[in-house]
N, C-alpha and C. Protein backbone atom coordinates (compact mmCIF):
# COMPACT_ATOMS: atom_id res chain seq x y z
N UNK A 1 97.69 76.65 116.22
CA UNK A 1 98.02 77.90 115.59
C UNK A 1 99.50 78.18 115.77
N UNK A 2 100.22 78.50 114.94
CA UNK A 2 101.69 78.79 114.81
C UNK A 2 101.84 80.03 114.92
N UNK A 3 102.65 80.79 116.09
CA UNK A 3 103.02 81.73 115.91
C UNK A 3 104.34 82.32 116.08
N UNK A 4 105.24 83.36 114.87
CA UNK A 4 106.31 83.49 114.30
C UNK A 4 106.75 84.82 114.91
N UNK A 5 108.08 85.02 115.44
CA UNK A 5 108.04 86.16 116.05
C UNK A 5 109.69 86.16 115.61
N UNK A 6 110.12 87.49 114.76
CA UNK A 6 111.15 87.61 114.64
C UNK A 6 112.47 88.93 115.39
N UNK A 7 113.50 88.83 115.49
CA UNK A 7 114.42 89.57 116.52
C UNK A 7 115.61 89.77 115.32
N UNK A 8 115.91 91.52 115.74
CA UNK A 8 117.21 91.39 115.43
C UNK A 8 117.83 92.56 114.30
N UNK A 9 116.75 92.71 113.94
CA UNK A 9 116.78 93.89 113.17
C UNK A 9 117.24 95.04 113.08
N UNK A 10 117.57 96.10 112.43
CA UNK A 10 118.12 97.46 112.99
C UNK A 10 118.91 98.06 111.63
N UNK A 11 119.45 99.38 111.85
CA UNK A 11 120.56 99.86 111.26
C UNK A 11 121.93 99.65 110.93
N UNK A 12 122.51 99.59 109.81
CA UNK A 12 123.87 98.62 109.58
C UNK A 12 124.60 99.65 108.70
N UNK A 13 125.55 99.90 109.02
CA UNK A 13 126.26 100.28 107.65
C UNK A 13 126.86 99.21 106.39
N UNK A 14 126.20 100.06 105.13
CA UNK A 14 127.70 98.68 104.07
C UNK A 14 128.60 98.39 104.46
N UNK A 15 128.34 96.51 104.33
CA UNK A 15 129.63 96.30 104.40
C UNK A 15 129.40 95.50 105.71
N UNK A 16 128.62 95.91 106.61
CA UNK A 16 128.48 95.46 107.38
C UNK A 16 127.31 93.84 107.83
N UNK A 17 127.01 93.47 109.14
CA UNK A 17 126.43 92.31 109.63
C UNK A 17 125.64 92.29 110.39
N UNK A 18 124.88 91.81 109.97
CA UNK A 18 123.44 91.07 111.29
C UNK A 18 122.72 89.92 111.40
N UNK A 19 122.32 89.45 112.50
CA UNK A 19 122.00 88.67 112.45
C UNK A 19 120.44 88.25 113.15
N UNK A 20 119.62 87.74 111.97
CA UNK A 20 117.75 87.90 112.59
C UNK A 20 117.74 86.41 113.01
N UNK A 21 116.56 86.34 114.35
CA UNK A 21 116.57 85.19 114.79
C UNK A 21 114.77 85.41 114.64
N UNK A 22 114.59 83.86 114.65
CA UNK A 22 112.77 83.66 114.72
C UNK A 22 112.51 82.78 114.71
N UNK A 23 111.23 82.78 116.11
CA UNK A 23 111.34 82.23 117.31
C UNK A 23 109.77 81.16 116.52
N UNK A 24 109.21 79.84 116.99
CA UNK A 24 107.81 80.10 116.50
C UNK A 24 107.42 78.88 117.53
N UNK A 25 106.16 79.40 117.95
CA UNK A 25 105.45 78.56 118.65
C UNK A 25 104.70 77.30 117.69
N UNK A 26 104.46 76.35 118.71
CA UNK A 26 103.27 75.23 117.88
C UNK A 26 104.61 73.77 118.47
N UNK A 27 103.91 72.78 117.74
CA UNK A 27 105.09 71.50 117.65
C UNK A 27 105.04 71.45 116.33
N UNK A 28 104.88 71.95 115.20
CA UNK A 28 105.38 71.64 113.54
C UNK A 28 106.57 72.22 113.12
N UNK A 29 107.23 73.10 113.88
CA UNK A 29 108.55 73.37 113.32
C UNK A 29 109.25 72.45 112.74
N UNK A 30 109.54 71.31 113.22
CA UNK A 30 111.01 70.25 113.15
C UNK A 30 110.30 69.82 111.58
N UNK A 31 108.88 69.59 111.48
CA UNK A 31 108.24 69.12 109.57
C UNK A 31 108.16 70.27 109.16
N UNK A 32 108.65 71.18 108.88
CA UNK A 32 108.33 72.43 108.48
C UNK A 32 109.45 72.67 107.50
N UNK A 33 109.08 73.37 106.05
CA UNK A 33 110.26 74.57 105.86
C UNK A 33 109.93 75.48 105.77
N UNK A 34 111.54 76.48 106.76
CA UNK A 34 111.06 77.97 107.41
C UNK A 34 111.86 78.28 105.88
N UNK A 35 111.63 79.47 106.18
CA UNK A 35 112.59 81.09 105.69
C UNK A 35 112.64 82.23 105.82
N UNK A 36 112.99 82.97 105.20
CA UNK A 36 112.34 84.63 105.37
C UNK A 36 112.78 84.91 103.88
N UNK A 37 111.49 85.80 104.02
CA UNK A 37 111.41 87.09 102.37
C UNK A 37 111.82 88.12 103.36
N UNK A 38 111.28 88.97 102.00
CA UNK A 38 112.00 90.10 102.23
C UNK A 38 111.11 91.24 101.34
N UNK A 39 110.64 92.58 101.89
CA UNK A 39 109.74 93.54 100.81
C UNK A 39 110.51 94.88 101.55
N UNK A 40 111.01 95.25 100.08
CA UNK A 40 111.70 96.56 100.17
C UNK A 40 110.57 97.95 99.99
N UNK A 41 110.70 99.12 100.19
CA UNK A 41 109.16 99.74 99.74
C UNK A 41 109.04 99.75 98.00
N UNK A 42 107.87 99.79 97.89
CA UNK A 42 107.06 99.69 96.72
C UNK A 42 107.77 98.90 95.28
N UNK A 43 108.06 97.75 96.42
CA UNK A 43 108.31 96.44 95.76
C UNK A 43 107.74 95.26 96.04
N UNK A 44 107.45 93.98 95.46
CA UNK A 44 107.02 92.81 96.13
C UNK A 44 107.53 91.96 96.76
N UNK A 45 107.20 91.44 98.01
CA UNK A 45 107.45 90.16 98.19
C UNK A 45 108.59 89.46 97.77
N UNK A 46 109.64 89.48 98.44
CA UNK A 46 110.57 88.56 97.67
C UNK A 46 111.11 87.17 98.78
N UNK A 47 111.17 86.14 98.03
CA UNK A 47 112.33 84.87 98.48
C UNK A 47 114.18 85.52 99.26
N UNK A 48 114.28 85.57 100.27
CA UNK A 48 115.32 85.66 100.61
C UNK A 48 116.63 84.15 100.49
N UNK A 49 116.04 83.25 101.46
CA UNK A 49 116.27 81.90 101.81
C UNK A 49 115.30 80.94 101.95
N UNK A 50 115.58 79.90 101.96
CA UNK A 50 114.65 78.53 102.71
C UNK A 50 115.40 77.36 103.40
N UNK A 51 114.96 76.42 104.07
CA UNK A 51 115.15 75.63 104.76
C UNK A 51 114.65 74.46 105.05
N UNK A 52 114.91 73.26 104.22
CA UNK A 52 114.16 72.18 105.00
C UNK A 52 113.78 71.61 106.08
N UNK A 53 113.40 70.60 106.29
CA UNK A 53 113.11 69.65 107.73
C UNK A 53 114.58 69.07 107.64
N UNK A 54 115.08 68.70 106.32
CA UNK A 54 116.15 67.82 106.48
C UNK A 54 117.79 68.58 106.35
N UNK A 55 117.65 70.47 106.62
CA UNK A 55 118.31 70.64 106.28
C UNK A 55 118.83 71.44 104.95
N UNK A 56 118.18 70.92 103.56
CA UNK A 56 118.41 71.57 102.25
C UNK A 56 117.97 72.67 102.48
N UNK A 57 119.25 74.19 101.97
CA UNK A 57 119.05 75.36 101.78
C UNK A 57 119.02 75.97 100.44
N UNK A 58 117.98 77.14 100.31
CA UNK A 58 117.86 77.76 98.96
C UNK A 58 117.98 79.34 99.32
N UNK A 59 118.63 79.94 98.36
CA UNK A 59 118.84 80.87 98.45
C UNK A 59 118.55 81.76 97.00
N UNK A 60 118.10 83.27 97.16
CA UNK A 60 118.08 84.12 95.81
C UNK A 60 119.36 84.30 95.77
N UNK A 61 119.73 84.59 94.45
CA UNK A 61 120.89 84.70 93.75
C UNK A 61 121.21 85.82 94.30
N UNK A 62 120.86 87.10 94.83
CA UNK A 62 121.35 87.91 95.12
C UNK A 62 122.03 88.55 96.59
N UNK A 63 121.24 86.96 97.51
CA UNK A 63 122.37 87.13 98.60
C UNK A 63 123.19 85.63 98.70
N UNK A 64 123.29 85.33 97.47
CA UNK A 64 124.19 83.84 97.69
C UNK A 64 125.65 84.15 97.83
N UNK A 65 126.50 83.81 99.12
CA UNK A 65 127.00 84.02 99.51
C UNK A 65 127.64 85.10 100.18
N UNK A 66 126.64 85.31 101.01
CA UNK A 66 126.74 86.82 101.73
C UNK A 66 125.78 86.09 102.95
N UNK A 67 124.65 85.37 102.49
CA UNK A 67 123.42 85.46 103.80
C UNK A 67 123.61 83.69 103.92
N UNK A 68 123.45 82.99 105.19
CA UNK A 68 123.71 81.93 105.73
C UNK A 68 121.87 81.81 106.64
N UNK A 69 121.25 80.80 106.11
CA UNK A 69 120.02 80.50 106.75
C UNK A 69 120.74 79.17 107.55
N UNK A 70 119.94 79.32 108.70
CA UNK A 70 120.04 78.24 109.70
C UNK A 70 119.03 77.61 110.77
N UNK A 71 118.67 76.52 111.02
CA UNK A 71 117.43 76.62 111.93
C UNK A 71 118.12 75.65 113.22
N UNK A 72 117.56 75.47 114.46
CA UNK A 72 117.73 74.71 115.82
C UNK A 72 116.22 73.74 115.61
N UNK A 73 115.65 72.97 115.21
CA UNK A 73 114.49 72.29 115.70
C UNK A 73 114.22 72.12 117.00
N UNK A 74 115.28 71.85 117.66
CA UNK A 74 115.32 71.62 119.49
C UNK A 74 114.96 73.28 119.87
N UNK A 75 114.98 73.81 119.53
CA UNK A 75 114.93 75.76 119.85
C UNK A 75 113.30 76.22 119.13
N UNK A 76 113.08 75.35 118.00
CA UNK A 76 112.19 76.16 117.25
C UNK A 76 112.50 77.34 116.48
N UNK A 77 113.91 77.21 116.17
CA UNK A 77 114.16 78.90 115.93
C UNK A 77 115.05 78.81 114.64
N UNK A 78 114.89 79.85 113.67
CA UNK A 78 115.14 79.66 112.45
C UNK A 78 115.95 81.41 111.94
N UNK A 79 117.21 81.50 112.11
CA UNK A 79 118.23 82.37 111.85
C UNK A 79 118.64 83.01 110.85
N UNK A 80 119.17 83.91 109.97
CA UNK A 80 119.14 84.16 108.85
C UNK A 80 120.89 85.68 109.44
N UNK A 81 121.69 84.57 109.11
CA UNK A 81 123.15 85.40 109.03
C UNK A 81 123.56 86.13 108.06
N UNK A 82 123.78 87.31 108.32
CA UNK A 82 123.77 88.49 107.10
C UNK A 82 124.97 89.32 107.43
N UNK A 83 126.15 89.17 106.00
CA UNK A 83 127.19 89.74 105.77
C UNK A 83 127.09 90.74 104.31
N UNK A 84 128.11 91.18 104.50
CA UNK A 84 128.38 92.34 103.38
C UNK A 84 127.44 92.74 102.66
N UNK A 85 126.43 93.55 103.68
CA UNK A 85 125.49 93.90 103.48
C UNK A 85 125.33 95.06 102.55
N UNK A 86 124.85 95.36 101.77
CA UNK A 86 123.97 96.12 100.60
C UNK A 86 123.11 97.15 101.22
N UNK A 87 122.73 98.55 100.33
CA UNK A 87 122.13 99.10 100.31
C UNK A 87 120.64 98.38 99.86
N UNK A 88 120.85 98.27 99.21
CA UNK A 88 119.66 97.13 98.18
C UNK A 88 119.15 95.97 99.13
N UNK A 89 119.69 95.37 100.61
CA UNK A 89 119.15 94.44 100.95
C UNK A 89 118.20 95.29 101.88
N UNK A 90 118.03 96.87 102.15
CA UNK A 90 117.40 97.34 102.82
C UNK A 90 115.72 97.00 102.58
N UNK A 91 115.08 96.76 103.86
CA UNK A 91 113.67 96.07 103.48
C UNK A 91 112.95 95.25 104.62
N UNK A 92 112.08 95.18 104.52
CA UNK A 92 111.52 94.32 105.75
C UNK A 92 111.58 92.91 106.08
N UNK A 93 112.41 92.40 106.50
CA UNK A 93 112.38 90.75 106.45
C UNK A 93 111.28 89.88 106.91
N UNK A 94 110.27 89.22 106.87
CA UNK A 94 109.62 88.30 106.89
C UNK A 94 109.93 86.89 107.20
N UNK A 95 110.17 86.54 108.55
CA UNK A 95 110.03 84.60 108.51
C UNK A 95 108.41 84.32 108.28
N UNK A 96 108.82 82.95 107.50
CA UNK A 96 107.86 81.81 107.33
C UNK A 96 107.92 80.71 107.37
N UNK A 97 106.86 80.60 107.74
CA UNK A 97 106.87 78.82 107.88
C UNK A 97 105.46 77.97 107.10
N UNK A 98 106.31 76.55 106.36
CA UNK A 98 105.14 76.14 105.25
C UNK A 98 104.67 74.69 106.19
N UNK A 99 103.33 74.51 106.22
CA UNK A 99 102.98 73.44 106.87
C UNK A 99 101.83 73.19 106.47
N UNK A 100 100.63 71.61 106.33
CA UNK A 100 102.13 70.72 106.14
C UNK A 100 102.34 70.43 104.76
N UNK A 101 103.35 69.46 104.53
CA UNK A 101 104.30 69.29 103.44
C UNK A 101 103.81 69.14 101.92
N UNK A 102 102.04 68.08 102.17
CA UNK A 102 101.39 67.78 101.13
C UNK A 102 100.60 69.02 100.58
N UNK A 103 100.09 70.00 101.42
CA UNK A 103 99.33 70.87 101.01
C UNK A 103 99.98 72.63 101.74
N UNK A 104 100.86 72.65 101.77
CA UNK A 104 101.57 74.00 102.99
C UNK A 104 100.64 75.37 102.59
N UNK A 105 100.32 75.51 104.15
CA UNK A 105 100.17 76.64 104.83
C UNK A 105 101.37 77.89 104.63
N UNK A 106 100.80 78.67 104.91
CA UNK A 106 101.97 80.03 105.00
C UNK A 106 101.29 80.55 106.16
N UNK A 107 102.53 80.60 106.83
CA UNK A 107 102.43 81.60 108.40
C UNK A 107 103.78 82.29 108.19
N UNK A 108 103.45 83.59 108.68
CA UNK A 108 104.24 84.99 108.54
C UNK A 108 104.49 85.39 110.22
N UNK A 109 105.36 85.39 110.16
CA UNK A 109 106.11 86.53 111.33
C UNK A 109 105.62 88.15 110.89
N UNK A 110 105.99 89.23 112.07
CA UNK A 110 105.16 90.53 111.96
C UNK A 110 106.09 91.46 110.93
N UNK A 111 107.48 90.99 110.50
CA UNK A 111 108.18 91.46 109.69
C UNK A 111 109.72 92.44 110.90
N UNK A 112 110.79 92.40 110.40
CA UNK A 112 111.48 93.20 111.34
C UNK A 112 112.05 93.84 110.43
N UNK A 113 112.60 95.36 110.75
CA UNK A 113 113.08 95.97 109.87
C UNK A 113 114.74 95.99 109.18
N UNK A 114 115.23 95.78 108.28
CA UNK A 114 117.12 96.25 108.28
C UNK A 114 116.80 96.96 107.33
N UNK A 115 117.85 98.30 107.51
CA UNK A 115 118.38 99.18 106.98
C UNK A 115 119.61 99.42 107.20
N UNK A 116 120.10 99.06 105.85
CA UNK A 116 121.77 98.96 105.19
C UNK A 116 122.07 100.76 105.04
N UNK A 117 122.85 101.60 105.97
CA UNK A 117 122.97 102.58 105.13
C UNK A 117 123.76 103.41 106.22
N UNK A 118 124.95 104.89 105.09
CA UNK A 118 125.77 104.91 105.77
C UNK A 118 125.62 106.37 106.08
């Protein structure tokens, strides 16, 4: 059983930076790709970033180049660096992790909160 526990969250003003870390138990991390969404209220589910096993990152167009995903396999831990932050990125972030590769699972972290606002 994999379990996803994310850090880091909080209050930011525009303009400003943070940075979420998430942590996950099991040994499938290192075959895994993590990421985090993101659900603002009474909106859905959204793609923030992703992350391969080997590295390849994806990102929504709307924090491309602003948000930096990163993972440690030796750590288990999968990062999500956040600059010039938005009102609009306010919302609950979500890590996940897909396992395994032929048929992926979705495991969710408990969600942490950012709020962009001044």
């Amino acid at each position: 059983q994999v379990q996803l526990v994310e850090s880091g969250g909080g209050l930011v003003q525009p303009g400003g930076s943070l940075r979420l870390s998430c942590a996950a138990s099991g040994n499938i991390f290192s075959h895994s790709v993590v990421g985090w969404y993101r659900q603002a209220p009474g909106k859905q589910r959204e793609l923030v970033a992703t992350i391969t096993s080997g590295g390849s990152t994806n990102y929504a167009d709307s924090v491309k180049g602003r948000f930096t995903i990163s993972r440690d396999n030796a750590k288990n831990t999968v990062d999500l660096q956040m600059t010039s932050l938005k009102s609009e990125d306010t919302a609950v972030y979500y890590c996940n992790l897909k396992f395994p590769p032929w048929r992926p699972q979705d495991y969710w972290g408990q969600g942490t909160q950012v709020t962009v606002s001044s």
